[in-house]
N, C-alpha and C. Protein backbone atom coordinates (compact mmCIF):
# COMPACT_ATOMS: atom_id res chain seq x y z
N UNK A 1 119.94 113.24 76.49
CA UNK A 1 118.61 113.66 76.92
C UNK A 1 118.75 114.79 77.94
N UNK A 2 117.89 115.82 78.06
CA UNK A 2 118.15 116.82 78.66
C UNK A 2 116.17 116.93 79.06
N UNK A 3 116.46 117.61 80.58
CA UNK A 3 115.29 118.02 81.43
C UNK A 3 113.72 118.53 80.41
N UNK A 4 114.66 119.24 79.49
CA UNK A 4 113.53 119.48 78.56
C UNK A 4 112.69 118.27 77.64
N UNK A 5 113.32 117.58 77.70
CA UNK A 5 112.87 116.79 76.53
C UNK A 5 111.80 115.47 77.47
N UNK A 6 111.97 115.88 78.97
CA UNK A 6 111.06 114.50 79.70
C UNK A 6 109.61 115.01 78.87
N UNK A 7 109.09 115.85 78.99
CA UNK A 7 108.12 115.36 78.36
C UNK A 7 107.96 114.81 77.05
N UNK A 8 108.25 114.68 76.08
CA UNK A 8 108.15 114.04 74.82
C UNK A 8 108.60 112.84 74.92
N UNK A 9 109.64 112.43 75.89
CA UNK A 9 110.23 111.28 76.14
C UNK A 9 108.86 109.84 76.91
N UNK A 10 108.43 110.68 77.84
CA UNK A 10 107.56 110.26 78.58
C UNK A 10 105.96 110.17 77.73
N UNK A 11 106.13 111.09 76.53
CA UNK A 11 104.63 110.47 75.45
C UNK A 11 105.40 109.43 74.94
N UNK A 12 106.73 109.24 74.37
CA UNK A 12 107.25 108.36 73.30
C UNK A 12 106.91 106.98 74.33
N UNK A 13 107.12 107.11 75.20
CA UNK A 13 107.09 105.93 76.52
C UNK A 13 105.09 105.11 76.74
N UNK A 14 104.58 106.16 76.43
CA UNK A 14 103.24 105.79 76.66
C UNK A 14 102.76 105.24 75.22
N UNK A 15 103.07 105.76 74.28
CA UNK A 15 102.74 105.23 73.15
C UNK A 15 103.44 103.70 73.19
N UNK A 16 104.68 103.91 72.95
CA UNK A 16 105.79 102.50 72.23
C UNK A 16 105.56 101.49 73.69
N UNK A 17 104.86 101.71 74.87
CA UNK A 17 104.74 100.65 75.96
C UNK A 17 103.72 100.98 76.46
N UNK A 18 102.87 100.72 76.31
CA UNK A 18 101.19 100.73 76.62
C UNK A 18 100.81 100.19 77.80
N UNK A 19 100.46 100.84 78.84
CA UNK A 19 100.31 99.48 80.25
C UNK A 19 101.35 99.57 81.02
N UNK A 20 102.64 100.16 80.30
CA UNK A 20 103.65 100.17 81.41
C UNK A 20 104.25 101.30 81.52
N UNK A 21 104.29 102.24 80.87
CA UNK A 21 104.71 103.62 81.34
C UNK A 21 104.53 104.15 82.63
N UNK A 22 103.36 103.89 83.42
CA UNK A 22 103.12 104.48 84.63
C UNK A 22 104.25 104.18 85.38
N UNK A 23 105.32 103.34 85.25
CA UNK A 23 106.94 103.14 85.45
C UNK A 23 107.24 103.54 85.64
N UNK A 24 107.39 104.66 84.50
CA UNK A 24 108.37 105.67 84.20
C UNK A 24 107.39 107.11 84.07
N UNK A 25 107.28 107.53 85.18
CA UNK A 25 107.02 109.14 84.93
C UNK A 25 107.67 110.21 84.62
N UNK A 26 107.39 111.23 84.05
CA UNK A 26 108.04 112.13 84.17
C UNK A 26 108.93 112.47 85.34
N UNK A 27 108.33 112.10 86.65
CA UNK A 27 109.31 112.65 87.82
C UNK A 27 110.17 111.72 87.95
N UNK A 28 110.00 110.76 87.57
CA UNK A 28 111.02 108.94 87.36
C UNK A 28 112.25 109.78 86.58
N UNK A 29 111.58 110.33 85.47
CA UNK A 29 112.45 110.76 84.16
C UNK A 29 114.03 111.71 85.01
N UNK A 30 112.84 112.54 85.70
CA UNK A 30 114.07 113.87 86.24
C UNK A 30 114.65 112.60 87.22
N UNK A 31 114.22 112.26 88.14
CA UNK A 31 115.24 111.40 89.23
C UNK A 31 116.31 110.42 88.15
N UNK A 32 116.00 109.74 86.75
CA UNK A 32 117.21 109.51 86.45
C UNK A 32 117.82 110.30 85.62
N UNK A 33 117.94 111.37 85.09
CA UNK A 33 118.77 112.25 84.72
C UNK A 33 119.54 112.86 85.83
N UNK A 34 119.16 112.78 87.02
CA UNK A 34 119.88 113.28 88.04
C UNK A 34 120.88 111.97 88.91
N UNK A 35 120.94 110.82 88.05
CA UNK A 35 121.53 109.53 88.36
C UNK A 35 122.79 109.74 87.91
N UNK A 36 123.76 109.23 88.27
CA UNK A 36 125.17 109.41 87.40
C UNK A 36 125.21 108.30 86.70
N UNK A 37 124.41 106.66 87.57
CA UNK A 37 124.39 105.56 87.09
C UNK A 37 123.63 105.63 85.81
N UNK A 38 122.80 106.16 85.63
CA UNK A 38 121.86 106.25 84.38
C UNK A 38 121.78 107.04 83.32
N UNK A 39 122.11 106.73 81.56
CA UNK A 39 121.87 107.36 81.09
C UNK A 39 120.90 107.66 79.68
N UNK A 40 120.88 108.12 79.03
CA UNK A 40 119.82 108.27 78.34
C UNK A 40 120.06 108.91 77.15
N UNK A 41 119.56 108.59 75.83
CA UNK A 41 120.25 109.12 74.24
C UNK A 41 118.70 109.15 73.53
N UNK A 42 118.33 110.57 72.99
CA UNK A 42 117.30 110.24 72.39
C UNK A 42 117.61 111.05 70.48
N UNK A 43 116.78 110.75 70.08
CA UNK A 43 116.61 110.75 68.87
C UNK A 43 115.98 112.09 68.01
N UNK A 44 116.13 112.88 66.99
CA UNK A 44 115.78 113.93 67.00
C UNK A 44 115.08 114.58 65.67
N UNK A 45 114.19 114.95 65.47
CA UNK A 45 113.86 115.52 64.25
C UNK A 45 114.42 117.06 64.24
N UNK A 46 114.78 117.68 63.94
CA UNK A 46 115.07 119.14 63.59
C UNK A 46 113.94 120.55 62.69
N UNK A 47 113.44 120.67 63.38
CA UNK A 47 112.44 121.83 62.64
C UNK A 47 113.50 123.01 62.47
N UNK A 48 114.55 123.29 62.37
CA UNK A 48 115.07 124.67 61.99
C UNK A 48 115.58 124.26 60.42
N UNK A 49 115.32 124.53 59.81
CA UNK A 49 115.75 124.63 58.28
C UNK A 49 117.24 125.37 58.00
N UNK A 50 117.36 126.20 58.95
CA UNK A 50 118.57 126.71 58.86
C UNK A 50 120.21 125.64 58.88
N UNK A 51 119.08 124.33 59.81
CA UNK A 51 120.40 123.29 60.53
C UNK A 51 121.32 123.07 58.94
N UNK A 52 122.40 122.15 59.32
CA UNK A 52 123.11 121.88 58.39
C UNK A 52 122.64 120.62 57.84
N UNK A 53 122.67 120.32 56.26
CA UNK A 53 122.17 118.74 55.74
C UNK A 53 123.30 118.14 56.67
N UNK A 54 121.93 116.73 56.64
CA UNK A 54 122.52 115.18 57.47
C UNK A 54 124.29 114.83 56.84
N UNK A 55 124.46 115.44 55.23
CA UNK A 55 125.97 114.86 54.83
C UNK A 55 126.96 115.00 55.49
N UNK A 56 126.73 116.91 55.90
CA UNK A 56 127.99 117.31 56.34
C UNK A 56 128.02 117.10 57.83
N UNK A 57 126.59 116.94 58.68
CA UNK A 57 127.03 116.53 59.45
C UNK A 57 127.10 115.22 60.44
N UNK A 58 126.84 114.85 59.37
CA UNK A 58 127.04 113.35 59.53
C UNK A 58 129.13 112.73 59.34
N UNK A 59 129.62 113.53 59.18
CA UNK A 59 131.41 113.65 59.17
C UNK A 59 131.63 114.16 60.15
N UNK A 60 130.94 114.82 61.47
CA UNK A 60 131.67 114.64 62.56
C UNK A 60 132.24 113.44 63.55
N UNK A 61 132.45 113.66 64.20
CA UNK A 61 132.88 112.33 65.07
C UNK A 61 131.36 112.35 66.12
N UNK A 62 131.24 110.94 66.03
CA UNK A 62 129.98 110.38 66.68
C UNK A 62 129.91 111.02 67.97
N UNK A 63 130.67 110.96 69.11
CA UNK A 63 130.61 111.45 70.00
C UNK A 63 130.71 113.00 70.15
N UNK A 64 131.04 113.50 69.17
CA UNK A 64 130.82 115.05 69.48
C UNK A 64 129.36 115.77 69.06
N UNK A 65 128.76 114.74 68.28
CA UNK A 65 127.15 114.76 68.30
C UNK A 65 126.67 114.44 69.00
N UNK A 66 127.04 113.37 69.76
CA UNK A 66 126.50 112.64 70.87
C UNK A 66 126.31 113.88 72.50
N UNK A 67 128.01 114.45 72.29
CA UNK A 67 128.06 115.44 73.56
C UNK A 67 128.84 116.36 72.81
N UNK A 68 128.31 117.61 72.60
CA UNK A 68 129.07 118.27 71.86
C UNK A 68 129.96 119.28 72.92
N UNK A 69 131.01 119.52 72.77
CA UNK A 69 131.63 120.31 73.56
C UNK A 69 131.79 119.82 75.25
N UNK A 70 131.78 118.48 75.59
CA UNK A 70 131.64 117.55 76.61
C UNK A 70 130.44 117.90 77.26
N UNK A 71 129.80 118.58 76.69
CA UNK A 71 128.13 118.79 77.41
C UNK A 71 126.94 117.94 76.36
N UNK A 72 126.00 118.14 77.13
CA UNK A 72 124.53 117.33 76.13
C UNK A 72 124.30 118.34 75.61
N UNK A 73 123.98 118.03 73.95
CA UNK A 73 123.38 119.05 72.98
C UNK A 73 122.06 119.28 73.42
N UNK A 74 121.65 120.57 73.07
CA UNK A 74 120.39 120.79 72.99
C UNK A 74 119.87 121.92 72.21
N UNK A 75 119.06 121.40 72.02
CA UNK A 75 118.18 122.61 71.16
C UNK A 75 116.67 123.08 71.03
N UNK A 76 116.02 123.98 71.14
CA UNK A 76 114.80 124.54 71.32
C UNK A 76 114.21 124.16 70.12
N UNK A 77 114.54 123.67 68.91
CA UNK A 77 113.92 123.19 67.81
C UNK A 77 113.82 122.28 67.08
N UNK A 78 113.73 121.01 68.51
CA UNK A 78 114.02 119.74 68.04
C UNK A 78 112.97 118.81 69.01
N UNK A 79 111.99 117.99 67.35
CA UNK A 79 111.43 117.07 68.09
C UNK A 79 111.70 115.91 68.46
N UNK A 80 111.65 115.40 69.76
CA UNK A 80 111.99 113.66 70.06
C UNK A 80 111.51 112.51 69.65
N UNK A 81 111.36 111.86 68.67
CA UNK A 81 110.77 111.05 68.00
C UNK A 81 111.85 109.48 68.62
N UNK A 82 112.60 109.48 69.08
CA UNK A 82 112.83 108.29 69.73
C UNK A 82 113.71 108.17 70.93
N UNK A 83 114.20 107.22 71.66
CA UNK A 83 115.04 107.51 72.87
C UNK A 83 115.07 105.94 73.22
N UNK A 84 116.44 106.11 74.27
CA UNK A 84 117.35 104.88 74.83
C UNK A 84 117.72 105.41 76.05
N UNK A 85 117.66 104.02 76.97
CA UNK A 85 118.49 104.28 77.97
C UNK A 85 118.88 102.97 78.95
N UNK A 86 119.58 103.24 79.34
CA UNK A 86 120.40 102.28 80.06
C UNK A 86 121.13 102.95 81.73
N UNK A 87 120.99 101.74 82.67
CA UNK A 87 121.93 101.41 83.71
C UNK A 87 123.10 100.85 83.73
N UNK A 88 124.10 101.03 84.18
CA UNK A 88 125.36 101.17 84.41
C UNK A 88 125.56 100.48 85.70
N UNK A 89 125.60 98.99 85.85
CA UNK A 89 125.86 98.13 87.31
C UNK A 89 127.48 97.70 86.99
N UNK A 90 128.55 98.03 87.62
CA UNK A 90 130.04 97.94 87.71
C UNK A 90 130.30 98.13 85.89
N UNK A 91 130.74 96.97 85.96
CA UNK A 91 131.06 97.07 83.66
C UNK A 91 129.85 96.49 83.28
N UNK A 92 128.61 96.45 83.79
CA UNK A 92 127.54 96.32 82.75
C UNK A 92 126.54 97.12 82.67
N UNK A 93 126.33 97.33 81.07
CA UNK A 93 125.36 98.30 80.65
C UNK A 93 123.50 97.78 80.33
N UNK A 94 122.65 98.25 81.50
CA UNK A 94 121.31 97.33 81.29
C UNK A 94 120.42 98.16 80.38
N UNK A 95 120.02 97.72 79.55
CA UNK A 95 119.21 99.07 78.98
C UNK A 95 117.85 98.86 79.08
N UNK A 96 117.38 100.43 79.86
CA UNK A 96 116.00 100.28 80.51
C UNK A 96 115.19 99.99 79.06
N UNK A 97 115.03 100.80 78.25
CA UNK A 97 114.09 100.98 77.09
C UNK A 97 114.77 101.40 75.67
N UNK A 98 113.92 100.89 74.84
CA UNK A 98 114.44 101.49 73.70
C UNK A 98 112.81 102.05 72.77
N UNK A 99 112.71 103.31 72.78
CA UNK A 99 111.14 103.53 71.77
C UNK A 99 111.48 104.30 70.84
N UNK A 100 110.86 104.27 70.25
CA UNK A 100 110.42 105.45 68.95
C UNK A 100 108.36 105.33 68.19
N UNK A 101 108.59 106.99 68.55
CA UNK A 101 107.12 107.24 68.09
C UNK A 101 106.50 106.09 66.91
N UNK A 102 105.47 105.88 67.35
CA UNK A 102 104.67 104.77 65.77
C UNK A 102 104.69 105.22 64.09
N UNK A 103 104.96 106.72 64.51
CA UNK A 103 104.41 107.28 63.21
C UNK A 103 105.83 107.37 62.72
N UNK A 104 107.30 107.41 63.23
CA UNK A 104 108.43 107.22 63.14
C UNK A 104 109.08 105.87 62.86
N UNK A 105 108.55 104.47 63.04
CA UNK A 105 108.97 103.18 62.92
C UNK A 105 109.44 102.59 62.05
N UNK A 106 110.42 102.06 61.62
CA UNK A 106 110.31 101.03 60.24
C UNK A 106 111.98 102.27 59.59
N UNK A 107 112.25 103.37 60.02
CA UNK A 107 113.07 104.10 59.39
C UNK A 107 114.35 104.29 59.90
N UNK A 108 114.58 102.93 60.85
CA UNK A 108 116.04 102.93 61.35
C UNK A 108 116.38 103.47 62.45
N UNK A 109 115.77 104.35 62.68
CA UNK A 109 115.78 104.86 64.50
C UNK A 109 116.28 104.47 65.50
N UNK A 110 115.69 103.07 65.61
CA UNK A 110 115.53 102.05 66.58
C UNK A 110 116.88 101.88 66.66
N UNK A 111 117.34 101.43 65.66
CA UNK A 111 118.72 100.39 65.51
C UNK A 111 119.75 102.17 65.20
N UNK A 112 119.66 103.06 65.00
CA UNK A 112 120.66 104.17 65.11
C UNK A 112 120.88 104.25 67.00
N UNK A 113 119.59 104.44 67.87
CA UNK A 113 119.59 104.11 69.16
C UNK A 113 120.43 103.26 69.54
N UNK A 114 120.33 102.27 69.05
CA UNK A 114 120.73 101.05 69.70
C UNK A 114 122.72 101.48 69.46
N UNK A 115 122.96 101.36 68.57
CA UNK A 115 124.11 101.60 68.16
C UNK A 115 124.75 102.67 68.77
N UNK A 116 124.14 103.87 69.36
CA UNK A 116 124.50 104.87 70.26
C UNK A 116 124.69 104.38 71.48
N UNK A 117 123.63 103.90 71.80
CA UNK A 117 123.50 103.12 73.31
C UNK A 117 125.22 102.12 73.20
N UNK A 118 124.93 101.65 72.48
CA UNK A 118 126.26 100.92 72.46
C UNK A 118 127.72 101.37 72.50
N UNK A 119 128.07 102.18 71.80
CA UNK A 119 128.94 103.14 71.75
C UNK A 119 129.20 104.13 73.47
N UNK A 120 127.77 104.52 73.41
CA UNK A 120 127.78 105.17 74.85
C UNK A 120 128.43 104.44 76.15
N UNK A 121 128.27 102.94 76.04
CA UNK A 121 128.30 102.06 77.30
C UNK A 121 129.62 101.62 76.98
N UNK A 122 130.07 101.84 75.70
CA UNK A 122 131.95 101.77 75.52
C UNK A 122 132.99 102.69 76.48
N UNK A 123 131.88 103.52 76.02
CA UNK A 123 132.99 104.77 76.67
C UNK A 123 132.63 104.91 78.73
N UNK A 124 132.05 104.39 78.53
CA UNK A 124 131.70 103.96 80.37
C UNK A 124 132.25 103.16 80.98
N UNK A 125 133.21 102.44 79.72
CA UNK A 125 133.85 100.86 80.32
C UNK A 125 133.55 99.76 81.00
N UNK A 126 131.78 99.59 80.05
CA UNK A 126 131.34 98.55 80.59
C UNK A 126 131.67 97.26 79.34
N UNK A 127 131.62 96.02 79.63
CA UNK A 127 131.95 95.25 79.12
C UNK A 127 131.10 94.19 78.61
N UNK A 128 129.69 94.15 79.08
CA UNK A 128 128.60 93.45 78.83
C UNK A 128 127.69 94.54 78.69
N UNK A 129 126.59 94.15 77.75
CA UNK A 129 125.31 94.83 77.36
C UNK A 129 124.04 93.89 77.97
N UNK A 130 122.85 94.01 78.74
CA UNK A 130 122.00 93.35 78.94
C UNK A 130 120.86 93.84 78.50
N UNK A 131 119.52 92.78 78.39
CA UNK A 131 117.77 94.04 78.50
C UNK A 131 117.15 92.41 78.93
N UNK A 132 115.62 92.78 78.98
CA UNK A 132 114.93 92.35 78.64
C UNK A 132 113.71 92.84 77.54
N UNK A 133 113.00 91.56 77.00
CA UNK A 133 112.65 91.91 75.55
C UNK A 133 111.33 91.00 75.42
N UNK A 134 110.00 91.63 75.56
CA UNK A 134 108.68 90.86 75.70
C UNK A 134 109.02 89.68 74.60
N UNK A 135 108.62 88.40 75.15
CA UNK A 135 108.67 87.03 74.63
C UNK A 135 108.27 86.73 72.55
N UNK A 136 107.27 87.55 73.20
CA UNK A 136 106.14 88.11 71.50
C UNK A 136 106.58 89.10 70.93
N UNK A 137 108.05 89.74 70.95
CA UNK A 137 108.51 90.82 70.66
C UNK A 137 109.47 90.27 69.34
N UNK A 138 109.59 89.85 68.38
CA UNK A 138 110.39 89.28 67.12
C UNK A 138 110.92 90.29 66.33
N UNK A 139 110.49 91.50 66.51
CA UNK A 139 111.24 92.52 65.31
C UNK A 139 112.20 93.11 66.45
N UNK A 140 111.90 93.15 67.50
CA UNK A 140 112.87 93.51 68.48
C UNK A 140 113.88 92.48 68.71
N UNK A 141 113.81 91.52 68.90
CA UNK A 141 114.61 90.29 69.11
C UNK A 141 115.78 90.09 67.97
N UNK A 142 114.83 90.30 66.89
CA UNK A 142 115.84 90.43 65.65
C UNK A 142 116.92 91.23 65.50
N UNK A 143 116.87 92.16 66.08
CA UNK A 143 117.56 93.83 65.98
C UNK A 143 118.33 93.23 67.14
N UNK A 144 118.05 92.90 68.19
CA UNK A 144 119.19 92.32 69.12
C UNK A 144 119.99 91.37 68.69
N UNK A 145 119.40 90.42 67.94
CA UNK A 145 120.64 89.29 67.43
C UNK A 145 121.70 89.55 66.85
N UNK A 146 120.83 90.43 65.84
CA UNK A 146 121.93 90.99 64.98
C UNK A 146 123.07 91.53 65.45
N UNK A 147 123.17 92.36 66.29
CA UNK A 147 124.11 93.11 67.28
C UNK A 147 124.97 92.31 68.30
N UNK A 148 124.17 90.91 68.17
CA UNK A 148 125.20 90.04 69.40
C UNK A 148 124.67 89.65 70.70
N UNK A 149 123.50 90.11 70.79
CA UNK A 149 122.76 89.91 71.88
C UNK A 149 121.90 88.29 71.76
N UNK A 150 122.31 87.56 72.76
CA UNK A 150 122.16 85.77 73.04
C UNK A 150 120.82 86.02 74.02
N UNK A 151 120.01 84.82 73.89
CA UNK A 151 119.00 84.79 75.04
C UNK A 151 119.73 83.94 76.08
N UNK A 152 119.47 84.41 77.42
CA UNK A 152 120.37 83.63 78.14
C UNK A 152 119.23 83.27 79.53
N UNK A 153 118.23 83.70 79.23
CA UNK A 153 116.96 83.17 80.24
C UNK A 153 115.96 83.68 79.85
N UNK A 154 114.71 83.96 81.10
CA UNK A 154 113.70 84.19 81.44
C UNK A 154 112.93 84.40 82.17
N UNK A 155 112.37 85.58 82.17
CA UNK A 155 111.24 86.24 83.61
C UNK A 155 109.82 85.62 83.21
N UNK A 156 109.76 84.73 84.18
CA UNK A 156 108.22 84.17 83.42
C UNK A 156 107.19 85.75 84.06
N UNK A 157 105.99 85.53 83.57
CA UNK A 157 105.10 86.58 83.82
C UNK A 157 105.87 87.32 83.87
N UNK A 158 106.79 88.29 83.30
CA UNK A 158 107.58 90.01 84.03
C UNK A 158 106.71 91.08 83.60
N UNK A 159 106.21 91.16 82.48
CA UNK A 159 105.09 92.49 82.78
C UNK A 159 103.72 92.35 82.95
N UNK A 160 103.86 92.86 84.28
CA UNK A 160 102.68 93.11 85.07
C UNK A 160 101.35 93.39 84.19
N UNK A 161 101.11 94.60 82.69
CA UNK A 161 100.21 94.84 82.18
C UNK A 161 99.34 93.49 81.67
N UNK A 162 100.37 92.26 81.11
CA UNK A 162 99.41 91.25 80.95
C UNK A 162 100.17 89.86 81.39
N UNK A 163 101.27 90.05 81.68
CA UNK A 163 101.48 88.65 82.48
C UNK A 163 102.66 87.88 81.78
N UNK A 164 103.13 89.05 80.52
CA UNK A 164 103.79 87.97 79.76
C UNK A 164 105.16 87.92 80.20
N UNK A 165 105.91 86.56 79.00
CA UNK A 165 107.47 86.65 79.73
C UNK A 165 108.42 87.38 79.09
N UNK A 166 109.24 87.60 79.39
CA UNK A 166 110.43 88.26 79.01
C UNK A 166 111.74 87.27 78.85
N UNK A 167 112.42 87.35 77.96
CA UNK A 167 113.62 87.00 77.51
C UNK A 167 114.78 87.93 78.44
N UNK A 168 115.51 86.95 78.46
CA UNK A 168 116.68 88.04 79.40
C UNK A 168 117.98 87.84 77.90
N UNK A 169 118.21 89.09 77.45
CA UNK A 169 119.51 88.91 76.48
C UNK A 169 120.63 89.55 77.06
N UNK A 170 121.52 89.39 76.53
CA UNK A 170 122.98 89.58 76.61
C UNK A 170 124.05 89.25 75.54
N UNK A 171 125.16 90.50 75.44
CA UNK A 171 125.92 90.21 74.54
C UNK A 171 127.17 89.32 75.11
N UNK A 172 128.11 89.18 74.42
CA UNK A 172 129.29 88.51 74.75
C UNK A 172 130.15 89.78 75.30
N UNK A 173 131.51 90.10 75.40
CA UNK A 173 132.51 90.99 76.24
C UNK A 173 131.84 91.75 74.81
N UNK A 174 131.47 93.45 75.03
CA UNK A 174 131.86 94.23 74.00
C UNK A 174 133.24 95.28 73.44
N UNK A 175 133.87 94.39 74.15
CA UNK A 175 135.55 95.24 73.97
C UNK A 175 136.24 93.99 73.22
N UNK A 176 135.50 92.73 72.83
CA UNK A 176 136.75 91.78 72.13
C UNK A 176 136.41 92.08 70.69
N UNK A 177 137.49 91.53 70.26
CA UNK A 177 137.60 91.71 69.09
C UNK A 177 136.78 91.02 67.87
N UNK A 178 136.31 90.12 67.88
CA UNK A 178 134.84 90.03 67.36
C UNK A 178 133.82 90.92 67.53
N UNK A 179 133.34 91.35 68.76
CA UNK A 179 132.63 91.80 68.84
C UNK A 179 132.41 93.11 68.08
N UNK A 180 133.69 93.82 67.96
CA UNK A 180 134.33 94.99 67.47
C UNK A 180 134.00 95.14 66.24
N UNK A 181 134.59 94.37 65.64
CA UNK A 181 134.62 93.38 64.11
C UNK A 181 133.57 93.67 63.39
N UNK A 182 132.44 93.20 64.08
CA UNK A 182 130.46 92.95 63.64
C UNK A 182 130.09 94.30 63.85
N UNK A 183 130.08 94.95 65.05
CA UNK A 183 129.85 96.62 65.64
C UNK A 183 130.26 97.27 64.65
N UNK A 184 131.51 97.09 64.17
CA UNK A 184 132.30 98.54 63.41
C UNK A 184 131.13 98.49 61.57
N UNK A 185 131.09 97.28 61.22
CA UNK A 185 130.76 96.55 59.97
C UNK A 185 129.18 97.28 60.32
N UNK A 186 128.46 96.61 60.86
CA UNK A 186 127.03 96.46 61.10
C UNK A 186 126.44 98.61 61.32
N UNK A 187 127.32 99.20 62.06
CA UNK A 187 127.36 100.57 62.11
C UNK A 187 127.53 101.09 60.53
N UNK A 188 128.86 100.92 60.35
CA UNK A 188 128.58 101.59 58.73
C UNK A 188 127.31 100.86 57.84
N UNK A 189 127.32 100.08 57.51
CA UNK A 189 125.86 99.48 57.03
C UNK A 189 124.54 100.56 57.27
N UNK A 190 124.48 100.29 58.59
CA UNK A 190 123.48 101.71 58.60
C UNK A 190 123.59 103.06 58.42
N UNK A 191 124.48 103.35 58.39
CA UNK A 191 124.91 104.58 57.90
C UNK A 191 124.86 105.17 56.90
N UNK A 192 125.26 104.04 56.29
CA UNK A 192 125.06 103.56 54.52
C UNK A 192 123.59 103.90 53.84
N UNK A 193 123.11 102.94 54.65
CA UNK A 193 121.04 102.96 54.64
C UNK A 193 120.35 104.30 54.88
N UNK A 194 121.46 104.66 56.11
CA UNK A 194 119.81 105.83 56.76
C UNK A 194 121.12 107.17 56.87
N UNK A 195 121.81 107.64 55.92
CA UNK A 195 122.18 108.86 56.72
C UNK A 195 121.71 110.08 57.29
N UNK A 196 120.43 109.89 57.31
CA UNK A 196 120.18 110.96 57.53
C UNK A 196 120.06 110.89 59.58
N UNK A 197 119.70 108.84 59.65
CA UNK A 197 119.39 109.23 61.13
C UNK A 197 120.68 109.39 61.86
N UNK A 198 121.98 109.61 61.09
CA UNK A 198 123.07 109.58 62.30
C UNK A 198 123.10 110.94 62.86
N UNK A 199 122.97 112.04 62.06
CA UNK A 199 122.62 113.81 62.52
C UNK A 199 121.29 113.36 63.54
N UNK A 200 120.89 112.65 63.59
CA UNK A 200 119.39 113.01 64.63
C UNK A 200 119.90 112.26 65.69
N UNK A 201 120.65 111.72 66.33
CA UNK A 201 121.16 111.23 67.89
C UNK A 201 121.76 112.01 68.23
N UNK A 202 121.23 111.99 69.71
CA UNK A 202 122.12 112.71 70.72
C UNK A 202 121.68 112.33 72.02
């Protein structure tokens, strides 16, 4: 995520969390991009026709899409249609949010995010993944299980907009070898499904 993109980040935020964005403002946005603890991966549509098809570049190495040239990609002709982010407390990775636009949903996004986010918090050398995840939230919950993420409590009332609770999840170590195992498997799978969304993270 780059300075340019707070605003689209910050509509994707008002749409996909209704009631609670006022959280996260835009000036929230710049103070954590300027965090070392905090980081942030969003999702991308491409309006230049010129770009290269999703095949070929979908054969780079994940992380050099992710940061190309050890810097954040960017580009003047790219819309944000989804985004992730996460805190970094010693080896654990908390992840603030995960959205994608409404009119974007249902096409893998979510779970390409997620899988970045994950990858991202590898290379940070954190060793646990955490969130919380509204109680009434089941397509989200699902997408966490799958990945390894356990309910391991509960914030009764945690959002303020209407009172409801939150699930506290967590994965097991993400450096053992199970965990690895399901990650490596569960990644190609989608890859498989959606190639086109692995060219749109960064």
């Amino acid at each position: 995520m780059t300075y340019e993109d707070i605003p689209q980040v910050a509509q994707i935020d008002r749409e996909a969390f209704p009631g609670e964005w006022v959280f996260r403002s835009q000036s929230a946005y710049r103070q954590d991009l300027d965090n070392p603890s905090i980081r942030y991966v969003v999702a991308c549509k491409s309006a230049d026709a010129s770009a290269p098809p999703a095949e070929v570049v979908s054969k780079q190495s994940w992380f050099k899409r992710l940061f190309k040239g050890g810097q954040p990609y960017v580009s003047t002709h790219e819309t944000v249609v989804g985004f992730s982010g996460f805190w970094m407390m010693l080896q654990e990775a908390h992840i603030i949010a995960i959205g994608v636009r409404n009119s974007y949903r249902g096409r893998g996004i979510g779970e390409g995010l997620l899988i970045a986010t994950i990858e991202l918090a590898q290379m940070l050398n954190a060793n646990v993944i955490t969130l919380e995840v509204r109680a009434s939230n089941w397509v989200a919950q699902e997408l966490y299980r799958k990945y390894g993420f356990q309910v391991v409590g509960r914030r009764i009332r945690y959002y303020s907009s209407d009172g409801e609770d939150a699930l506290i999840m967590s994965t097991d170590n993400i450096t053992s070898s199970p965990f690895q195992a399901s990650f490596q498997q569960l990644k190609k799978a989608h890859a498989e499904r959606h190639p086109e969304i692995v060219s749109q993270i960064r």
